[in-house]
N, C-alpha and C. Protein backbone atom coordinates (compact mmCIF):
# COMPACT_ATOMS: atom_id res chain seq x y z
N UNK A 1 -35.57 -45.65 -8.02
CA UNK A 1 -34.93 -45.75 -6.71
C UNK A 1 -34.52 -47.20 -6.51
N UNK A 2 -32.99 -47.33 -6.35
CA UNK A 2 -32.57 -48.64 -6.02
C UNK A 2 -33.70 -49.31 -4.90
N UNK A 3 -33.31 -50.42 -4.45
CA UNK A 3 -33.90 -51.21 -3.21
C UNK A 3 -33.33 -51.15 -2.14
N UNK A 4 -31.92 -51.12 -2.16
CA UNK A 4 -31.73 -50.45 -0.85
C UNK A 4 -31.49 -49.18 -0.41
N UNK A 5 -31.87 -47.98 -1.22
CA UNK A 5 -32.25 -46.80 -0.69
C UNK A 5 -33.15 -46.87 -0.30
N UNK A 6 -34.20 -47.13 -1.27
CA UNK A 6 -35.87 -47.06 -0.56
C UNK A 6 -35.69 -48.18 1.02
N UNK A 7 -35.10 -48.98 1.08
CA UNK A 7 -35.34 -49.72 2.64
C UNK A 7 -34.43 -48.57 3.46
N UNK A 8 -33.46 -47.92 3.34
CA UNK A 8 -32.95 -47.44 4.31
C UNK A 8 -33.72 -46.15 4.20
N UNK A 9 -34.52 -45.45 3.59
CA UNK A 9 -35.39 -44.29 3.84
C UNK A 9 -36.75 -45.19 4.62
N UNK A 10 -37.14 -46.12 4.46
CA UNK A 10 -38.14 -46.54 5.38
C UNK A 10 -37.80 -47.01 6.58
N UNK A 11 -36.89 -47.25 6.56
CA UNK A 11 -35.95 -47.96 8.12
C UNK A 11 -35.76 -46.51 8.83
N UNK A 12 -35.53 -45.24 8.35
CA UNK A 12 -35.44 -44.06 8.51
C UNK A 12 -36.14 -43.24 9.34
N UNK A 13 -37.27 -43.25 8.53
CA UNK A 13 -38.35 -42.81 8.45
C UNK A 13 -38.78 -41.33 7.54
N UNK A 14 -39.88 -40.85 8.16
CA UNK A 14 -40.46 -40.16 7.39
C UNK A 14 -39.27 -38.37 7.27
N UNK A 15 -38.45 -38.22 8.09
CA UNK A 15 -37.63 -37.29 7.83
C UNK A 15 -36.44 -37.55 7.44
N UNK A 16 -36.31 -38.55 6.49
CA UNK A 16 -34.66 -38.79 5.90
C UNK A 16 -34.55 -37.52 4.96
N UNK A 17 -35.34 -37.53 3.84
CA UNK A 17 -35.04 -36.43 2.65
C UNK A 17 -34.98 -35.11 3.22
N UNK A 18 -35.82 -34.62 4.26
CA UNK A 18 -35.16 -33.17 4.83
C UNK A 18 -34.17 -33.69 5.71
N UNK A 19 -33.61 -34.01 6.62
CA UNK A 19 -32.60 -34.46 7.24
C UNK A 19 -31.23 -34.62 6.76
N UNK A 20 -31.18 -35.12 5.09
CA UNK A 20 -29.99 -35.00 4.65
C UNK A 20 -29.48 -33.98 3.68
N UNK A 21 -31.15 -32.82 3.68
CA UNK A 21 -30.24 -31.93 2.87
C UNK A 21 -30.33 -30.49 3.60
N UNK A 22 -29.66 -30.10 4.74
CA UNK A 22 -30.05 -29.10 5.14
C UNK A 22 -29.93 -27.92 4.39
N UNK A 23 -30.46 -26.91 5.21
CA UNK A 23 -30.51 -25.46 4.62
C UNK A 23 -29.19 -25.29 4.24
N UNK A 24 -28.41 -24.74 2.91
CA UNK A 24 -27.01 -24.73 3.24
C UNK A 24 -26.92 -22.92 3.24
N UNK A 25 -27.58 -21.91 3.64
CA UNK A 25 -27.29 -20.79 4.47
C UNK A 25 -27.19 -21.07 5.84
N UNK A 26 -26.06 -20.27 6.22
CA UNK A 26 -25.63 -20.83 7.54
C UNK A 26 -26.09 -18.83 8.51
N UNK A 27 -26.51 -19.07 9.30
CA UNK A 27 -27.26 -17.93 10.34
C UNK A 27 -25.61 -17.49 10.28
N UNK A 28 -25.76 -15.77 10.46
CA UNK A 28 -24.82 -14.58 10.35
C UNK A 28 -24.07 -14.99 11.63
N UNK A 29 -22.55 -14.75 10.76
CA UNK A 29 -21.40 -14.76 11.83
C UNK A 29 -20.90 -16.45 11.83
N UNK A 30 -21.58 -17.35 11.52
CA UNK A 30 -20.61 -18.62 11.62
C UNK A 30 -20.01 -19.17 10.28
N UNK A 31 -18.85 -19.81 11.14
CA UNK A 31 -17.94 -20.13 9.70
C UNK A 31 -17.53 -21.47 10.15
N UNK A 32 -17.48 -22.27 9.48
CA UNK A 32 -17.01 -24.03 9.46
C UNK A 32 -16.06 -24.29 10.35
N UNK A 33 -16.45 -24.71 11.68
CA UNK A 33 -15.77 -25.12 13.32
C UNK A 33 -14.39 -26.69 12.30
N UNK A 34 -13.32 -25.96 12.51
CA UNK A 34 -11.95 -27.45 12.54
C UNK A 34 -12.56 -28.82 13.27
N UNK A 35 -12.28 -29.93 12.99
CA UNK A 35 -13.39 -31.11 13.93
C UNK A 35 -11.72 -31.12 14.95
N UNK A 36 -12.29 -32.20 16.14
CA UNK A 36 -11.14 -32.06 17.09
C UNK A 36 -11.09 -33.56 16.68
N UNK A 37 -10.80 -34.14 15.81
CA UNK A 37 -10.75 -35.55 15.39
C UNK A 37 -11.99 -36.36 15.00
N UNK A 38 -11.68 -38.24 14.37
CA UNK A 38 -12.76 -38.50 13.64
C UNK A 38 -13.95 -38.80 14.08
N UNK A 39 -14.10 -38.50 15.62
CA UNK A 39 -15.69 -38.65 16.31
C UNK A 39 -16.28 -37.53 15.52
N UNK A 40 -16.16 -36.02 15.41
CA UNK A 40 -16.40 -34.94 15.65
C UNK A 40 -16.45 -35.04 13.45
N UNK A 41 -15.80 -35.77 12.99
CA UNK A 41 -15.66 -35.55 11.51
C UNK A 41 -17.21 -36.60 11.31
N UNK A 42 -17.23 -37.16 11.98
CA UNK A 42 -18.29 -38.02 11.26
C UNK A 42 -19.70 -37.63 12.03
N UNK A 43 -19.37 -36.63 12.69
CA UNK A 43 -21.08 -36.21 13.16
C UNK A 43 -21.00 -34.50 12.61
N UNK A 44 -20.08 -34.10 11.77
CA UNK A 44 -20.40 -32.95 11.67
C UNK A 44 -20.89 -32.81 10.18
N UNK A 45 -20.83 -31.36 9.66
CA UNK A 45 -20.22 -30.34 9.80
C UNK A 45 -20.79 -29.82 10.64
N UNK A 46 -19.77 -29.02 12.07
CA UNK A 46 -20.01 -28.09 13.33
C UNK A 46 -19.63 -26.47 12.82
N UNK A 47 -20.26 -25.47 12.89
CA UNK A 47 -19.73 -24.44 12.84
C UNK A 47 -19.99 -23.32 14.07
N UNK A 48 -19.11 -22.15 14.15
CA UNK A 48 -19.03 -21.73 15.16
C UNK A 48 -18.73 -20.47 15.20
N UNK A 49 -19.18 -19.39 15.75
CA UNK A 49 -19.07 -18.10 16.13
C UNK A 49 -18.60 -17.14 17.18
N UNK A 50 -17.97 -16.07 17.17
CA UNK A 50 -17.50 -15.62 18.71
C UNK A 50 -18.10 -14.29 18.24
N UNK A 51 -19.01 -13.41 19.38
CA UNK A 51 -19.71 -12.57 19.38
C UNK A 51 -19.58 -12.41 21.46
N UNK A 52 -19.72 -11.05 21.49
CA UNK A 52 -19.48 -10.44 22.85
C UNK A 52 -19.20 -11.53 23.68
N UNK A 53 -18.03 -11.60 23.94
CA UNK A 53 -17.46 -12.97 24.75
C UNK A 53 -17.67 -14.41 24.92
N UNK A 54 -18.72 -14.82 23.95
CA UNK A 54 -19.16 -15.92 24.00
C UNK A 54 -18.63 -16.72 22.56
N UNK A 55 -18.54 -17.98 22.44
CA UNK A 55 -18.47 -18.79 21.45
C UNK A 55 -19.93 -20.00 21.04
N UNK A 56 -20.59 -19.76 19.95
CA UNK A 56 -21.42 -20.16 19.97
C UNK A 56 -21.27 -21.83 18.78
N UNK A 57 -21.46 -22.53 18.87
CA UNK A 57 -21.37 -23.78 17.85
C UNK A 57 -22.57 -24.49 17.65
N UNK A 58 -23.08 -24.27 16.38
CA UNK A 58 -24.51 -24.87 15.80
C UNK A 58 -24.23 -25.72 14.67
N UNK A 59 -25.49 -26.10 14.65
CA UNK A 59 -25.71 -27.11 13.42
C UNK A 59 -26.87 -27.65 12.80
N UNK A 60 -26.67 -28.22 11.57
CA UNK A 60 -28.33 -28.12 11.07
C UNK A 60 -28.29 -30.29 11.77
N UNK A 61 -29.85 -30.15 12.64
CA UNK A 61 -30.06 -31.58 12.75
C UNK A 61 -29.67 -32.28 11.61
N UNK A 62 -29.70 -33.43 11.48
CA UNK A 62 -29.59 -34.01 10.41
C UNK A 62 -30.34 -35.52 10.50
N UNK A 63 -30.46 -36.60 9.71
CA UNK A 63 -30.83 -37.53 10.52
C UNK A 63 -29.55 -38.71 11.10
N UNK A 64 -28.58 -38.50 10.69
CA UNK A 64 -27.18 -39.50 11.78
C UNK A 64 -27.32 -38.89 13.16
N UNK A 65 -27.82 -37.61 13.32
CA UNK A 65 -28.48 -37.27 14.65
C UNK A 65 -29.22 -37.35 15.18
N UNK A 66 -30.40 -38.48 15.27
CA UNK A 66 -31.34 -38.47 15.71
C UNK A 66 -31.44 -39.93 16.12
N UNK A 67 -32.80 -39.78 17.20
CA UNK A 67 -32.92 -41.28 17.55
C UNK A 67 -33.94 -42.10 17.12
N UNK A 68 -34.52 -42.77 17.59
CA UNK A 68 -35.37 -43.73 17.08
C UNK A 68 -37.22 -43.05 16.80
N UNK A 69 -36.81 -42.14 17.81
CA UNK A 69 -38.20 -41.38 18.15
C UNK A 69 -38.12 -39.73 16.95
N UNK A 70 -37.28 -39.77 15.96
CA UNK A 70 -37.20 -38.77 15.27
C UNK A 70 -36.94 -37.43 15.68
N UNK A 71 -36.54 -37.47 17.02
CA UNK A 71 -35.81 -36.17 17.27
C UNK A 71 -34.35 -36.53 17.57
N UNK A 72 -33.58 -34.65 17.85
CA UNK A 72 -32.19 -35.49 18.20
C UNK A 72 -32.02 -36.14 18.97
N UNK A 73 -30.51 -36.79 19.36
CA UNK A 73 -30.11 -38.13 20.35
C UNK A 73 -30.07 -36.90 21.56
N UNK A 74 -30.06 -37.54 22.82
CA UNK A 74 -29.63 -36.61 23.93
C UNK A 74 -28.35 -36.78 24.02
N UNK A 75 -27.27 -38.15 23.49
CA UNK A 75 -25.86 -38.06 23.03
C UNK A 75 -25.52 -37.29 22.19
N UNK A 76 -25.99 -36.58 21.25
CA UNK A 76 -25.66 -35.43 20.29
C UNK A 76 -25.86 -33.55 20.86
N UNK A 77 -26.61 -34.09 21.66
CA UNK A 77 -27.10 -32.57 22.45
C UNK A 77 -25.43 -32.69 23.32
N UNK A 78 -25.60 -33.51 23.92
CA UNK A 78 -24.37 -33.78 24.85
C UNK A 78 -22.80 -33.08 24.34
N UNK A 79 -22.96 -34.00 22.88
CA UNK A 79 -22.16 -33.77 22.52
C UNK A 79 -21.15 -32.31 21.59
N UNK A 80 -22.34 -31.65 21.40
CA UNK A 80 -22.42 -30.46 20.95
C UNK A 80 -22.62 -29.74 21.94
N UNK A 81 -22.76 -29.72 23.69
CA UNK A 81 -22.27 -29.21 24.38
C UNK A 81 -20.84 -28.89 24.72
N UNK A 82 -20.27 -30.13 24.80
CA UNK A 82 -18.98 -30.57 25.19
C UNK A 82 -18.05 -29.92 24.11
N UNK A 83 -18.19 -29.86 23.08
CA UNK A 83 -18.07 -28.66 21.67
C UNK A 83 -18.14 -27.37 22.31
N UNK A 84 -19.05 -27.07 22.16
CA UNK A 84 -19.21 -25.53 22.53
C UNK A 84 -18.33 -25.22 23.63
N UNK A 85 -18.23 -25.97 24.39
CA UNK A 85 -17.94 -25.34 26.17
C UNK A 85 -16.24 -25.58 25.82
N UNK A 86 -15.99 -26.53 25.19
CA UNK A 86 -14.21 -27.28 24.83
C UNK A 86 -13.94 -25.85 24.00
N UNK A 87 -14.68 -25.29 23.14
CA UNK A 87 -14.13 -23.86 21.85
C UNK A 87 -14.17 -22.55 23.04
N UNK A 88 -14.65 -22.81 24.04
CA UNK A 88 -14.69 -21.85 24.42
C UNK A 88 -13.78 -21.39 25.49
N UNK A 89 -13.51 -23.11 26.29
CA UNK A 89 -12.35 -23.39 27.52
C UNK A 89 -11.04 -22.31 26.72
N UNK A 90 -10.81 -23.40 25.63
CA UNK A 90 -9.36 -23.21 25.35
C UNK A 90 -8.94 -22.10 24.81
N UNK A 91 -10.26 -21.03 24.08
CA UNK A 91 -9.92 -19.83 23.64
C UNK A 91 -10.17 -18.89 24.38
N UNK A 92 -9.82 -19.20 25.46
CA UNK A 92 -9.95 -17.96 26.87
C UNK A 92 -8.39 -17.47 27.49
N UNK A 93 -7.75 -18.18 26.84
CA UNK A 93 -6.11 -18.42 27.01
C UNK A 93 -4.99 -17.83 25.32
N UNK A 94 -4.10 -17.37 25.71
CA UNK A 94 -3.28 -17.32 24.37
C UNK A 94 -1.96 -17.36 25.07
N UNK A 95 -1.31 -18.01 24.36
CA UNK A 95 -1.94 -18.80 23.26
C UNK A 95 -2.64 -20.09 23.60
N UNK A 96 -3.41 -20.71 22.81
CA UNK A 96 -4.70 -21.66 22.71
C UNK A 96 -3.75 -22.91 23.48
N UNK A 97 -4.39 -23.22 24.63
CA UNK A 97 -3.61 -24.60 25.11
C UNK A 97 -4.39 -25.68 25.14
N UNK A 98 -4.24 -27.06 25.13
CA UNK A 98 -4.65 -28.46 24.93
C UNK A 98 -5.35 -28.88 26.26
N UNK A 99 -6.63 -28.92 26.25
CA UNK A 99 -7.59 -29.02 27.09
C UNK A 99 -8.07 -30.52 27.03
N UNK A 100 -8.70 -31.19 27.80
CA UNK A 100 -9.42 -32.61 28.28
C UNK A 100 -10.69 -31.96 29.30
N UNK A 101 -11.72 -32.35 28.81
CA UNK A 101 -13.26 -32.49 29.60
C UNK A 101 -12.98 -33.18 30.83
N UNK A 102 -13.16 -32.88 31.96
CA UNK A 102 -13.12 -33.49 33.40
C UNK A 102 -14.40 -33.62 33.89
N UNK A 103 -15.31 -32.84 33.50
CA UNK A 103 -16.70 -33.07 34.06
C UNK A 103 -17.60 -32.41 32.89
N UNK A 104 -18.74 -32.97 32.75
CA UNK A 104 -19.84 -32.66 32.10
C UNK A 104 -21.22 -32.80 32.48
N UNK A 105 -22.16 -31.97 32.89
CA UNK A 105 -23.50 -32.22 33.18
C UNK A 105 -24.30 -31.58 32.29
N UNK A 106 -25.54 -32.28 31.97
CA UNK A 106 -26.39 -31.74 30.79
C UNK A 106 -27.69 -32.12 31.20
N UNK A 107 -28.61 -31.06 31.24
CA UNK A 107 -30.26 -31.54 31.54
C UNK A 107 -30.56 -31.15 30.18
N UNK A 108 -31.24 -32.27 29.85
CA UNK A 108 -32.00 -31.98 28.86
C UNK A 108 -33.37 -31.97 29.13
N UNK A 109 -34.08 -30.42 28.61
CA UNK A 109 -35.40 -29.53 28.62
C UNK A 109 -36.40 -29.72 27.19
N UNK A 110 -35.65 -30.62 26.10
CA UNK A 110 -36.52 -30.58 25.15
C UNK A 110 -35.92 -31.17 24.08
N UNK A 111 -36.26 -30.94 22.83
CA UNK A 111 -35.55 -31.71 21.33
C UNK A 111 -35.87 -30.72 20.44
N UNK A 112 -34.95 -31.43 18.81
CA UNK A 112 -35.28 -30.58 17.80
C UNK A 112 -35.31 -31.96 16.68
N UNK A 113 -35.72 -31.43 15.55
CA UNK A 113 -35.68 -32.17 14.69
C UNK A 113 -35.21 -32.13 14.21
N UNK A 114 -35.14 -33.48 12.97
CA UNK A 114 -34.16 -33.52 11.38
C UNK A 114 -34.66 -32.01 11.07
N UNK A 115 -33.34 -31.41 10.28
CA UNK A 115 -33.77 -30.24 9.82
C UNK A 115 -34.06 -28.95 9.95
N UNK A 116 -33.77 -28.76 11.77
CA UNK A 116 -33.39 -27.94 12.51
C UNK A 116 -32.11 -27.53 12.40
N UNK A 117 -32.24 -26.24 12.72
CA UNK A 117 -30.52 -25.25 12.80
C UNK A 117 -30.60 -25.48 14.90
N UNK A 118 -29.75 -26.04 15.42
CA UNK A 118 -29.59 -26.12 16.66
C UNK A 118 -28.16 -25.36 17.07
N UNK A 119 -27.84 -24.83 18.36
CA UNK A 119 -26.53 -23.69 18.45
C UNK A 119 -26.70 -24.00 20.09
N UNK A 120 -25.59 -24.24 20.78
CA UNK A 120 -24.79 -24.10 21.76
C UNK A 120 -23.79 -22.77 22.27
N UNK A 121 -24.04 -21.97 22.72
CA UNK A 121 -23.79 -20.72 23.11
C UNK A 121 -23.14 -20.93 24.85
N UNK A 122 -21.77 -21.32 24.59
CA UNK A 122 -20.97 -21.38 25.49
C UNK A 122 -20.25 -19.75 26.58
N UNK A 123 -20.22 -19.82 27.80
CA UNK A 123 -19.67 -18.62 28.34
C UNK A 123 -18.23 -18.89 29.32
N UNK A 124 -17.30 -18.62 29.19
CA UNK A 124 -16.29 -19.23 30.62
C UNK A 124 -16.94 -18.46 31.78
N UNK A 125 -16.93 -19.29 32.70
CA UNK A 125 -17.62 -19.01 34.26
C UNK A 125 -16.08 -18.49 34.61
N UNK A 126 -15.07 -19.19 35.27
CA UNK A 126 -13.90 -18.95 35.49
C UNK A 126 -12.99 -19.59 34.67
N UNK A 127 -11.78 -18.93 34.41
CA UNK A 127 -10.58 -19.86 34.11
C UNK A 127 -9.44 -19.51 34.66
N UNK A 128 -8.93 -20.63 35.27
CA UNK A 128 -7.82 -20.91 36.83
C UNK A 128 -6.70 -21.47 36.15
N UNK A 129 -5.35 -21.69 36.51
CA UNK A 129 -4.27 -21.76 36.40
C UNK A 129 -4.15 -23.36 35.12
N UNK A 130 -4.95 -24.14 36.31
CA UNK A 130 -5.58 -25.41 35.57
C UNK A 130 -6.66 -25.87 35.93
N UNK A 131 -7.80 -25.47 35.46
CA UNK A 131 -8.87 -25.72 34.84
C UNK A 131 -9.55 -24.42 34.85
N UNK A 132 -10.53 -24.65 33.83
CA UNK A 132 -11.45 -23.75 33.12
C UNK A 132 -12.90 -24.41 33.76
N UNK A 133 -13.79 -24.01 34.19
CA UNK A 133 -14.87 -23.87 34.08
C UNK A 133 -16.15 -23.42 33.01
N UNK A 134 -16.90 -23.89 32.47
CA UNK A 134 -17.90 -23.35 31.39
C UNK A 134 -19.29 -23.34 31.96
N UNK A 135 -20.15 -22.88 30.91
CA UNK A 135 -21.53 -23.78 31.00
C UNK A 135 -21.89 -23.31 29.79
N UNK A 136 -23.35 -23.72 29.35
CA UNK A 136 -24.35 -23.74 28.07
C UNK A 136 -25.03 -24.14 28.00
N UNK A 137 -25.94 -22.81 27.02
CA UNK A 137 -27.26 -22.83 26.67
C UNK A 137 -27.66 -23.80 25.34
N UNK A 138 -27.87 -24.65 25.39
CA UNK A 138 -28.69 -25.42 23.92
C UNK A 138 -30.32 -25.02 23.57
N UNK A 139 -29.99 -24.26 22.13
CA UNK A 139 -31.42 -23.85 21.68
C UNK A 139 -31.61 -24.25 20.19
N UNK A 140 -33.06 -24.15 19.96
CA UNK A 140 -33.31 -24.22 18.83
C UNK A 140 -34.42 -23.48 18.69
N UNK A 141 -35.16 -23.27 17.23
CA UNK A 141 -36.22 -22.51 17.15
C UNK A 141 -36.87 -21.62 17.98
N UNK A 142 -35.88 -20.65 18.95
CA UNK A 142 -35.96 -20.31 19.80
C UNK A 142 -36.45 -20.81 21.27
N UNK A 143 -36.41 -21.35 21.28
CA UNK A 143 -36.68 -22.33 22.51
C UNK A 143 -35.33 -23.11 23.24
N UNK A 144 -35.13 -23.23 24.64
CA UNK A 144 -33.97 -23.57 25.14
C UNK A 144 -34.08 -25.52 25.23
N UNK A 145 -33.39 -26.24 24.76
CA UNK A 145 -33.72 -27.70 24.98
C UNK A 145 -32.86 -28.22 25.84
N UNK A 146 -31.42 -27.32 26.13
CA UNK A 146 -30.78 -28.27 27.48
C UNK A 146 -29.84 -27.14 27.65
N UNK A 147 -29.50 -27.28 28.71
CA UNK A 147 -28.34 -26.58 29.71
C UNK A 147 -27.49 -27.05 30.13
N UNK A 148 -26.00 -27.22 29.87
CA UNK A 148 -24.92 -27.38 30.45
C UNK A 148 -23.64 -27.16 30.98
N UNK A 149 -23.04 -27.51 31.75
CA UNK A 149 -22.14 -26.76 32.81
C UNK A 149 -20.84 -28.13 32.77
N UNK A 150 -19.44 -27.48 32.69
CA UNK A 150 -18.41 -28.44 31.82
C UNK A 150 -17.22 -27.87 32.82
N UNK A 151 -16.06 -28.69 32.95
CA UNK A 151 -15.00 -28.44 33.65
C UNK A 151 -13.62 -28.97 32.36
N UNK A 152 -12.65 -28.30 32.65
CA UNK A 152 -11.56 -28.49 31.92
C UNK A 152 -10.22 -28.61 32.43
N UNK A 153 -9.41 -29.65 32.39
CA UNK A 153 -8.34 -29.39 32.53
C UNK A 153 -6.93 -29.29 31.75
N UNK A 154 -6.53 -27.75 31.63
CA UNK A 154 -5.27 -27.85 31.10
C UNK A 154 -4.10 -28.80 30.92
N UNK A 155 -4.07 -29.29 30.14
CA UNK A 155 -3.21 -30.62 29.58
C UNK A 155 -1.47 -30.22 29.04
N UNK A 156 -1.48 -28.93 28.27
CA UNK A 156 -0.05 -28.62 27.57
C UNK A 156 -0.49 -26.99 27.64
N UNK A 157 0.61 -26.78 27.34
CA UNK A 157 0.78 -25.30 27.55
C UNK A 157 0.08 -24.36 26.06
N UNK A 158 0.36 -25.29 24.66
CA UNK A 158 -0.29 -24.97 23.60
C UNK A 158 -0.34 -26.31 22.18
N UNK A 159 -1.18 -26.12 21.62
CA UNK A 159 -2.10 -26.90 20.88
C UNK A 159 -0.39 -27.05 20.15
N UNK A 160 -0.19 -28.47 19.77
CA UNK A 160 0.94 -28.42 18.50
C UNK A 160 0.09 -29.15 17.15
C-alpha cells in the first residue's frame, strides 16, 4: 500500500473500504437516474424508479457522502431529496418541462452509513399551472431518517 493511500484511509476512517465498494446489485425496479449536471455527476451514481405514482431515487452511501462523524452529510440527505422531489415535479407533466427548486424543507430524523442502500420516495402533492408542489420520505434499512416537502417552479415549457 502506497503512503498516501494508507493516510487517506486513516484520515477516512474506519469505513473507507466498505464505503467505496458498494453492493453493485441494485434493489428491483431501479435503473441508473441521468445526473442534472456536474454537482449531481460527482456525488453520484443516483438511480431511480417509478412504481404506483411515485418516483423513488436511492443510493448506496458511500464515503464522499459522509461527514466527519461517519454517517451521511445532512447536505447529501438534502440533496437526494431535492433529486427525488425535482424527478418527480417534472414527470408529472408531458411533455417533461424545465423546473427550478423554489423552496425546500428537510427534517432530518436520523442517518445511515458508508455502505447503506438509502432511497427517497417522492409523491406530487399538487401540480398548478406554475409550480408543482412535492414532498419525501428518506429511508434506509427500513427506518425513516428525514422528511421533505419541495416547491417548483416551471421555467420552459420542455427540457431541450
Amino acid at each position: 500500500m502506497d503512503a498516501d493511500n494508507h493516510a487517506s484511509k486513516l484520515a477516512l476512517g474506519p469505513f473507507h473500504d466498505l464505503a467505496q465498494h458498494p453492493d453493485p446489485v441494485l434493489p428491483d425496479g431501479y435503473e441508473q437516474m441521468p445526473t442534472f449536471g456536474p454537482f449531481h455527476e460527482a456525488l453520484g451514481p443516483m438511480y431511480v424508479k417509478h412504481a404506483d405514482g411515485r418516483y423513488t431515487v436511492g443510493l448506496w452511501v458511500q464515503d464522499k457522502h459522509r461527514n466527519r462523524g461517519q454517517m451521511m452529510h445532512g447536505g447529501m440527505i438534502c440533496t437526494l431529496a431535492d433529486s427525488a422531489c425535482h424527478w418527480a415535479a417534472k414527470h408529472s407533466r408531458q411533455p417533461i418541462p424545465m423546473m427550478l427548486t423554489t423552496g425546500l424543507a428537510v427534517s432530518l430524523m436520523g442517518n445511515a452509513a458508508p455502505g447503506e442502500w438509502v432511497e427517497a420516495e417522492a409523491t406530487v402533492l399538487r401540480a398548478g399551472r406554475s409550480i408543482v408542489f412535492t414532498e419525501c420520505r428518506i429511508s434506509s434499512a427500513g427506518r425513516i431518517i428525514a422528511h421533505a416537502t419541495a416547491q417548483f417552479q416551471v421555467v420552459a415549457e420542455t427540457i431541450k
